[in-house]
Structures are given as C-alpha cells and as structure tokens.
N, C-alpha and C. Protein backbone atom coordinates (compact mmCIF):
# COMPACT_ATOMS: atom_id res chain seq x y z
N UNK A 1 -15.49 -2.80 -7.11
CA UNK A 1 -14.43 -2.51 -6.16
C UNK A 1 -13.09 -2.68 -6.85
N UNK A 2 -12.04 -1.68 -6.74
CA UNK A 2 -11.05 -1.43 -7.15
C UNK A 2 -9.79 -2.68 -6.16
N UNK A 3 -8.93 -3.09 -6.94
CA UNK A 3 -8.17 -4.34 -6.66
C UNK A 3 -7.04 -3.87 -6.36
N UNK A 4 -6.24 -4.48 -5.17
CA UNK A 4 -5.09 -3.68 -4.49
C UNK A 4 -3.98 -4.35 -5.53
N UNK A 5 -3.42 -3.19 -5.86
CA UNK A 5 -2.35 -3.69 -7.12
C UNK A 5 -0.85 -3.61 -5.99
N UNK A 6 -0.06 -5.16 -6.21
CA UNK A 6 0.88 -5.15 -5.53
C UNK A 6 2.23 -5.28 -6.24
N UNK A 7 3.66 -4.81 -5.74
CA UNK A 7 4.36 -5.16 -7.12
C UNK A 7 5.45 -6.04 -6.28
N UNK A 8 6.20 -6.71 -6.94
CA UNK A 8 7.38 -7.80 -5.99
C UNK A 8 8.07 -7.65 -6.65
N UNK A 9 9.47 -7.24 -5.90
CA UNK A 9 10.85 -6.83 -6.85
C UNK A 9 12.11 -7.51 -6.25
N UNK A 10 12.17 -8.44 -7.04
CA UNK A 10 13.61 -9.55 -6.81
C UNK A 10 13.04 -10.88 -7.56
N UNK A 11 14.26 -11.55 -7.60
CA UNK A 11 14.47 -12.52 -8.67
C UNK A 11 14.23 -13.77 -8.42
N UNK A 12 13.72 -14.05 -7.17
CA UNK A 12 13.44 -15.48 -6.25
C UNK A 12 11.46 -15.99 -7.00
N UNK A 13 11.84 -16.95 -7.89
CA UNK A 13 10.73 -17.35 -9.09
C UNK A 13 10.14 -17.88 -8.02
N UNK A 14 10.63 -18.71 -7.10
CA UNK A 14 9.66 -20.10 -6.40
C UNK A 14 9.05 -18.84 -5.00
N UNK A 15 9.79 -17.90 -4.39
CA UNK A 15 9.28 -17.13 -3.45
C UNK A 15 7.88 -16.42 -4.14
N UNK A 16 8.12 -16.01 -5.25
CA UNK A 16 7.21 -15.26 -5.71
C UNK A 16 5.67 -15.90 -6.10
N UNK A 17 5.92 -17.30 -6.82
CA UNK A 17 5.08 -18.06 -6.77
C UNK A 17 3.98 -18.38 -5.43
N UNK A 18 5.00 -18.77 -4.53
CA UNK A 18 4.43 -18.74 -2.97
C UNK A 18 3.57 -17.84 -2.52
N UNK A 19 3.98 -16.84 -2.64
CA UNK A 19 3.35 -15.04 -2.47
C UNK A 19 1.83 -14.87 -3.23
N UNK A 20 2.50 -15.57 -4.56
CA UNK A 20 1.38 -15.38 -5.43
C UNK A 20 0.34 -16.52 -5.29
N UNK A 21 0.25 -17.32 -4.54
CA UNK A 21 -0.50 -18.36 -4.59
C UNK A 21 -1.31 -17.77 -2.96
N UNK A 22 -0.73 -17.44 -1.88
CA UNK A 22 -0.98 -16.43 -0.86
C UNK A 22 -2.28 -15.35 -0.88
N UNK A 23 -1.66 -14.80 -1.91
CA UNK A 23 -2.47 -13.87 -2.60
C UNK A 23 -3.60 -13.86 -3.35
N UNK A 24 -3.53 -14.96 -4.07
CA UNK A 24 -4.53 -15.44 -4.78
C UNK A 24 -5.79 -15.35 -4.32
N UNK A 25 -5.88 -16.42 -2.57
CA UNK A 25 -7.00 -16.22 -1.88
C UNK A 25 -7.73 -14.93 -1.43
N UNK A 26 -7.03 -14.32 -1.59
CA UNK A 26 -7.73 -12.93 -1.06
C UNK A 26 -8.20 -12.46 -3.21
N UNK A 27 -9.37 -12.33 -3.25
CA UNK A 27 -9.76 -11.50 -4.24
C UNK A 27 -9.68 -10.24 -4.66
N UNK A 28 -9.50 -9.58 -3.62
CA UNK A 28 -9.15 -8.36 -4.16
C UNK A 28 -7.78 -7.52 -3.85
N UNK A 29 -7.06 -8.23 -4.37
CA UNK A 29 -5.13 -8.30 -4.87
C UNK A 29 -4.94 -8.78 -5.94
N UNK A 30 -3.73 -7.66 -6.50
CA UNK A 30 -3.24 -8.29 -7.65
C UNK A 30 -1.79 -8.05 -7.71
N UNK A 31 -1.18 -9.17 -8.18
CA UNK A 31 0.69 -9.34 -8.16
C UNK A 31 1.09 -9.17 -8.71
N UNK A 32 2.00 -8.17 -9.62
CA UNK A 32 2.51 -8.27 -10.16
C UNK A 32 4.18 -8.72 -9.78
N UNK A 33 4.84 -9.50 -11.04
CA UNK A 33 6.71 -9.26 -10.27
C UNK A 33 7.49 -8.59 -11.29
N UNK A 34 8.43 -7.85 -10.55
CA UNK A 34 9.73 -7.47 -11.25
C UNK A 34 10.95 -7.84 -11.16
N UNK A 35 11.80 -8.50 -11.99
CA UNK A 35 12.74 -9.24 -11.63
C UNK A 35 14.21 -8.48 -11.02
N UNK A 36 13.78 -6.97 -11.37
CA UNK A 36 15.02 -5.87 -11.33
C UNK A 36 14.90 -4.22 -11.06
N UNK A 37 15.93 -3.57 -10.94
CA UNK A 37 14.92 -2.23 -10.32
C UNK A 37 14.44 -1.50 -11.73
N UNK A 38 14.94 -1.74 -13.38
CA UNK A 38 14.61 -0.79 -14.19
C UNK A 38 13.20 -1.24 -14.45
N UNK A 39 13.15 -2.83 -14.20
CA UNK A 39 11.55 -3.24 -14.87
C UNK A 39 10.31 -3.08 -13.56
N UNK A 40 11.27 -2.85 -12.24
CA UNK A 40 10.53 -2.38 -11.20
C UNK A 40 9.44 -0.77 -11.84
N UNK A 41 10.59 0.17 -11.70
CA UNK A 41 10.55 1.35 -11.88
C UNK A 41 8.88 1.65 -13.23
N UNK A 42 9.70 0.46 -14.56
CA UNK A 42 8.76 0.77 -16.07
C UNK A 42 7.47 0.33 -14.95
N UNK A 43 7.20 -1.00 -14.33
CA UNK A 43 5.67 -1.30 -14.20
C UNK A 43 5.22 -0.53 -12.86
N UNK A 44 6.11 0.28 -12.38
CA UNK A 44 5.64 1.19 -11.13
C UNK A 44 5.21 2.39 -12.23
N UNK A 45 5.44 2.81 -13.28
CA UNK A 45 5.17 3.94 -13.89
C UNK A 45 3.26 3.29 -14.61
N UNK A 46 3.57 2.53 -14.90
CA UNK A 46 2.37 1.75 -15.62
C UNK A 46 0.98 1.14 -14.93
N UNK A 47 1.27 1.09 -13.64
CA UNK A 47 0.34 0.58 -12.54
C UNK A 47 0.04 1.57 -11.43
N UNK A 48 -0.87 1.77 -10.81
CA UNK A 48 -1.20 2.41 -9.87
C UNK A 48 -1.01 1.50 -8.77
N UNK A 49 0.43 0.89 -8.22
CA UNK A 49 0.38 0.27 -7.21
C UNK A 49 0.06 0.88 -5.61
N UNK A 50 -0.64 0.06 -4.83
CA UNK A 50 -0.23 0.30 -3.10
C UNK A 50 0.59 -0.31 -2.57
N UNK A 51 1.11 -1.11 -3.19
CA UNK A 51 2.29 -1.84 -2.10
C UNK A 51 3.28 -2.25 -2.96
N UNK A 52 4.85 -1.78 -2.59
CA UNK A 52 5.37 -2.95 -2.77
C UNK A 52 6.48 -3.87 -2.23
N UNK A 53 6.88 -4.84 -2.62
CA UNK A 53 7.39 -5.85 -1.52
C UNK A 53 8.84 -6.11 -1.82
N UNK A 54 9.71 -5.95 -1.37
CA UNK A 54 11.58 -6.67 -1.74
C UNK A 54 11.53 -7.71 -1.13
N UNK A 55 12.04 -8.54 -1.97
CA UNK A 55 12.16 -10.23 -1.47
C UNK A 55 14.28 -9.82 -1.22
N UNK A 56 14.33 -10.94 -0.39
CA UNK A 56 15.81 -10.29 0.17
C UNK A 56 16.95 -10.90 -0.72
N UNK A 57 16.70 -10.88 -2.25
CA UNK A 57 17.45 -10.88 -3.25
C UNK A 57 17.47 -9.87 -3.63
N UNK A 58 16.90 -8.48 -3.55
CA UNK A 58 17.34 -7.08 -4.25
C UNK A 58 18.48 -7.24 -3.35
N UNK A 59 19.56 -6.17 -3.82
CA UNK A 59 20.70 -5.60 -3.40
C UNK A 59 20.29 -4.39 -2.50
N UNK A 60 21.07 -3.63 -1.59
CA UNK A 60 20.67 -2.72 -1.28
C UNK A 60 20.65 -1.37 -1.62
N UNK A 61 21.39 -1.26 -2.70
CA UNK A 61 21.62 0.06 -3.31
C UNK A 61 20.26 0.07 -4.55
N UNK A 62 19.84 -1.12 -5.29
CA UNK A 62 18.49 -1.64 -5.79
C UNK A 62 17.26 -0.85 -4.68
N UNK A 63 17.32 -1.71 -3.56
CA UNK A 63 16.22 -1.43 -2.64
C UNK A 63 16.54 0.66 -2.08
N UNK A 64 17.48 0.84 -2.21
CA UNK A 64 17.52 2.86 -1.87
C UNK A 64 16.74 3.33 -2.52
N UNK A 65 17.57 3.22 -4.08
CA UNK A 65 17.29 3.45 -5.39
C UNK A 65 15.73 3.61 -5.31
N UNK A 66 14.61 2.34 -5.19
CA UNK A 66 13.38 2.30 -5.52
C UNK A 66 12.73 2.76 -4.71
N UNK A 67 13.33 2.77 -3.17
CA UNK A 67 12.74 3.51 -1.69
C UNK A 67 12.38 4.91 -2.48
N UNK A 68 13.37 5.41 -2.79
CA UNK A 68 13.61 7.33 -3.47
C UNK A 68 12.23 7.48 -4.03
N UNK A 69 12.30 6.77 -5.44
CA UNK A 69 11.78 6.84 -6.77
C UNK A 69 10.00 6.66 -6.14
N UNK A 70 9.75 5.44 -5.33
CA UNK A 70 8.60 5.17 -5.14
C UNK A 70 7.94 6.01 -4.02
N UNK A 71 8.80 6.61 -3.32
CA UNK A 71 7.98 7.71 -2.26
C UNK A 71 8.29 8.78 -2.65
N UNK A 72 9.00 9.10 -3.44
CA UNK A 72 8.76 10.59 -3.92
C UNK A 72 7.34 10.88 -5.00
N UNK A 73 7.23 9.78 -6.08
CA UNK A 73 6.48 9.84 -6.73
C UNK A 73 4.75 9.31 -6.02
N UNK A 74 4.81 8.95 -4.83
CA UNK A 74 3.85 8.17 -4.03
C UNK A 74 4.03 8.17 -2.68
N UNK A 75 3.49 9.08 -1.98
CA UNK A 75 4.28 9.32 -0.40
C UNK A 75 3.74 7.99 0.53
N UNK A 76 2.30 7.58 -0.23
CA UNK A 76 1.47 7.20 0.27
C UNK A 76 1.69 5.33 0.45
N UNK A 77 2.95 5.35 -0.82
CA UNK A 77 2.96 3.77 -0.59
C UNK A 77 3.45 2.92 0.46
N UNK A 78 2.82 1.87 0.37
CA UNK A 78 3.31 0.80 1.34
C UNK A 78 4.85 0.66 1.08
N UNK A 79 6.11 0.00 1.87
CA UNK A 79 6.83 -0.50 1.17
C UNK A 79 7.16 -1.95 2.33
N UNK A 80 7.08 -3.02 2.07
CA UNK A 80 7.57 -4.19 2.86
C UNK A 80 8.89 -4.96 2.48
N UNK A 81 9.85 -5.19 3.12
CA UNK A 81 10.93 -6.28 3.00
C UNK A 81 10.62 -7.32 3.43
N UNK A 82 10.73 -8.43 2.94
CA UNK A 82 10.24 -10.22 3.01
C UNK A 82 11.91 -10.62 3.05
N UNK A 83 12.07 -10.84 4.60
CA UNK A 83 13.43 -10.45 5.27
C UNK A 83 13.64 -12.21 5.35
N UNK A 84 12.45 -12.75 6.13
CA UNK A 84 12.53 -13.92 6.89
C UNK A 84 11.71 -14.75 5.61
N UNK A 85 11.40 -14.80 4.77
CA UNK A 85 11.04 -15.94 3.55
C UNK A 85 9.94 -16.79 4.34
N UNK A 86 8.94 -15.74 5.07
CA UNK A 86 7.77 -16.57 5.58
C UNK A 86 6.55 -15.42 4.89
N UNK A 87 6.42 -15.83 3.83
CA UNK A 87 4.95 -15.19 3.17
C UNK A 87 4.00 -14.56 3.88
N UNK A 88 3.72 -15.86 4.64
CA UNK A 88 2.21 -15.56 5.84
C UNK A 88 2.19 -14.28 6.50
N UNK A 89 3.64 -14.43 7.04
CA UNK A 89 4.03 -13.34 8.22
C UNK A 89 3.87 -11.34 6.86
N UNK A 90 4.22 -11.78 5.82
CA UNK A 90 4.23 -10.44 4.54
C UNK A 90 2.84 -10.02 4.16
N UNK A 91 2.38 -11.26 4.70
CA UNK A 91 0.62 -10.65 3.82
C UNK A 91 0.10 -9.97 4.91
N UNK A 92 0.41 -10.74 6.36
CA UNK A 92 -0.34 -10.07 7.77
C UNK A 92 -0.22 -7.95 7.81
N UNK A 93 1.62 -7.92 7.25
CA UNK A 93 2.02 -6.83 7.58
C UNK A 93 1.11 -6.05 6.39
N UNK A 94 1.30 -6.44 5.03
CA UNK A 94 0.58 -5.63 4.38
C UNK A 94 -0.67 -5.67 4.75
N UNK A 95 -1.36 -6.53 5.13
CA UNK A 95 -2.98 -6.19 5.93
C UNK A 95 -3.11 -4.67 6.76
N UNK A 96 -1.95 -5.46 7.31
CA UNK A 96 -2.16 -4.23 8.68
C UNK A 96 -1.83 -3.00 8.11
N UNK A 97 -1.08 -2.58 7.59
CA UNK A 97 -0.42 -1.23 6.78
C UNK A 97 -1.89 -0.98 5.88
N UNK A 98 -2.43 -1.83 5.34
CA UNK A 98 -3.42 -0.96 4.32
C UNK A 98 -4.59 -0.59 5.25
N UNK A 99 -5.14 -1.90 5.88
CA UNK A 99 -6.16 -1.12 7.20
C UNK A 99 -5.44 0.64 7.36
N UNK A 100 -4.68 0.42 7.59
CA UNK A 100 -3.65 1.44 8.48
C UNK A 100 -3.91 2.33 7.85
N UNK A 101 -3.54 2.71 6.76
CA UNK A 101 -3.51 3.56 5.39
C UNK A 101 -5.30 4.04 5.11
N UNK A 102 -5.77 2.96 4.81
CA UNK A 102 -7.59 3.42 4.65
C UNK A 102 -7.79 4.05 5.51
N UNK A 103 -7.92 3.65 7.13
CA UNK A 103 -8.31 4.52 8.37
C UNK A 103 -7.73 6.12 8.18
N UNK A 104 -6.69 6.15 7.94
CA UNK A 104 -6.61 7.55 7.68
C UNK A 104 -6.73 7.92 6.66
N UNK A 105 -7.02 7.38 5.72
CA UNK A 105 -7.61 8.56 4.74
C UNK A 105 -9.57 8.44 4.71
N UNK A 106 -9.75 7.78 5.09
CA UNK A 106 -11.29 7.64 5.57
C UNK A 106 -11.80 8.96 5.85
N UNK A 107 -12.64 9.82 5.11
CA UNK A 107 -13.42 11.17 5.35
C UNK A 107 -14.10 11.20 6.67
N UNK A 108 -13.77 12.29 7.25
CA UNK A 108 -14.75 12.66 8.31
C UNK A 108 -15.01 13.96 8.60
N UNK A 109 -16.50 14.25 8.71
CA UNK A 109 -16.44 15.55 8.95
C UNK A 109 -17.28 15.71 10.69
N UNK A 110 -17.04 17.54 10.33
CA UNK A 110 -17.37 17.95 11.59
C UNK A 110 -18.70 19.08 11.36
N UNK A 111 -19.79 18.99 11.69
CA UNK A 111 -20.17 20.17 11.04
C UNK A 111 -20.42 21.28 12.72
N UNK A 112 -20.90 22.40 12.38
CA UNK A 112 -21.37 23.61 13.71
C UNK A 112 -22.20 24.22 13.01
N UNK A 113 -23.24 24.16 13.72
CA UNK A 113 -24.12 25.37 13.19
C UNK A 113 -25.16 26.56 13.80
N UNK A 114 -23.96 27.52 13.30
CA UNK A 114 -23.80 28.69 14.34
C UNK A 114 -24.52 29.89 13.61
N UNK A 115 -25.74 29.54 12.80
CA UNK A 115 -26.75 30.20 11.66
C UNK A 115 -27.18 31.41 12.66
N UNK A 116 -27.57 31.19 13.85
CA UNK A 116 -29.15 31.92 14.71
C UNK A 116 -28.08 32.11 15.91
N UNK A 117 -26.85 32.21 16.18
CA UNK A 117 -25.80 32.69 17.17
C UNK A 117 -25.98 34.28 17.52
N UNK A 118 -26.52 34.65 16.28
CA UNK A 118 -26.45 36.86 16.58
C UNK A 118 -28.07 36.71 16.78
N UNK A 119 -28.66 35.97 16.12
CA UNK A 119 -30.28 35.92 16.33
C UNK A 119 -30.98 36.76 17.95
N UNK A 120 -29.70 36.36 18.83
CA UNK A 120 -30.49 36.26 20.23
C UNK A 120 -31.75 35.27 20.64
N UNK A 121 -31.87 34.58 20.06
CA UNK A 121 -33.14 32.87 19.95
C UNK A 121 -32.05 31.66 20.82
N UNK A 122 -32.85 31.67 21.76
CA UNK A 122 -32.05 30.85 22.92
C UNK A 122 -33.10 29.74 22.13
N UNK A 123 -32.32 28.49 21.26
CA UNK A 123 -33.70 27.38 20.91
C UNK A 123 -32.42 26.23 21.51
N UNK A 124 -33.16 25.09 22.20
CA UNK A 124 -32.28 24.05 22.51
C UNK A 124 -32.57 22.77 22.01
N UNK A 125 -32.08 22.13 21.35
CA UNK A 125 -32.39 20.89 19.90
C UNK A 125 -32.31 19.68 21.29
N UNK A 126 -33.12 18.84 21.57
CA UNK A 126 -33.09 17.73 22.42
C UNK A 126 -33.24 16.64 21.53
C-alpha cells in the first residue's frame, strides 16, 4: 500500500514536530516540511504529494503563490491552513478531505445488456 505523502510549508520547528509526531501514529503518512515557498515548490516537484498544509507562519502572498503552482500542476490536491495551532483538529480535516477525494475517484461501473433486444426473445433473468 502506497503512503499518503504530506508536505508542511512554514517555519514553526516545534508546530511541525507536533504534526509530525500526530502523524506518526497513523502508518500510512508521510511528512515531509518546507521551511519556504522555493523549497516548498523543489520538494512538491520531487514528491507525489496529496496534501498540503500552511502553518499560519507562511505569508499570504507565499500561501497564493503555492495555491497557483500546486493546483494547476495537481487539481486534485488537498490544500489545508493550520489557522488555530490545534493539530488534532488538521489531521481530522485531512481525514475527511482524503475519504472525500478516494470516494470519488473510486471506479464504478454500470453495465446493460441489450445483446438479444432486435432478437424478438422475450427471456426474463429472475
């Protein structure tokens, strides 16, 4: 099973730690941090991330900037702000967003089968 690669972009060492210790328990996550938006950007090019998270030390022209870059190149990604410096409450949302995200891309089909329709064979499948 493939490991949800996450990335954290801002400069708060002890928040990130927290996050990362959060995270830890769940096995299949992985954290990376970026302290800035260019080293954001290099390990967003280098990783196949699903999520990633602004701790509310980016700036906001930082946080536009990477909004652009990361959904243009990835329509599909998560993006979370860690507004209120309560971890717990960041991991719940990314839970819910990736459930969120799998459910729809989850395959489903439909099939009909309309083979013996000109046949004129009235057959009824019980």
């Amino acid at each position: 099973m493939n490991k949800t690669e996450l990335l954290v972009v801002g400069q708060d060492r002890t928040g990130f730690e927290k996050f990362r210790d959060l995270v830890r328990k769940r096995g299949d996550w992985n954290i990376i941090m970026a302290g800035n938006d260019e080293e954001a950007i290099e390990k967003f090019y280098r990783h196949d991330f699903e999520v990633v998270v602004f701790t509310d030390i980016i700036s906001s022209d930082e946080e536009r900037k990477l909004r652009k870059i990361f959904t243009f190149h990835n329509p599909d990604i998560i993006i979370v702000k860690d507004q209120h410096g309560n971890k717990g409450v960041v991991v719940t949302e990314i839970m819910a967003a990736l459930d969120q995200l799998h459910m729809a891309k989850k395959p489903s089909f439909s099939l009909v089968d309309d083979a013996l329709i000109n046949a004129g064979l009235k057959i009824n499948i019980q």
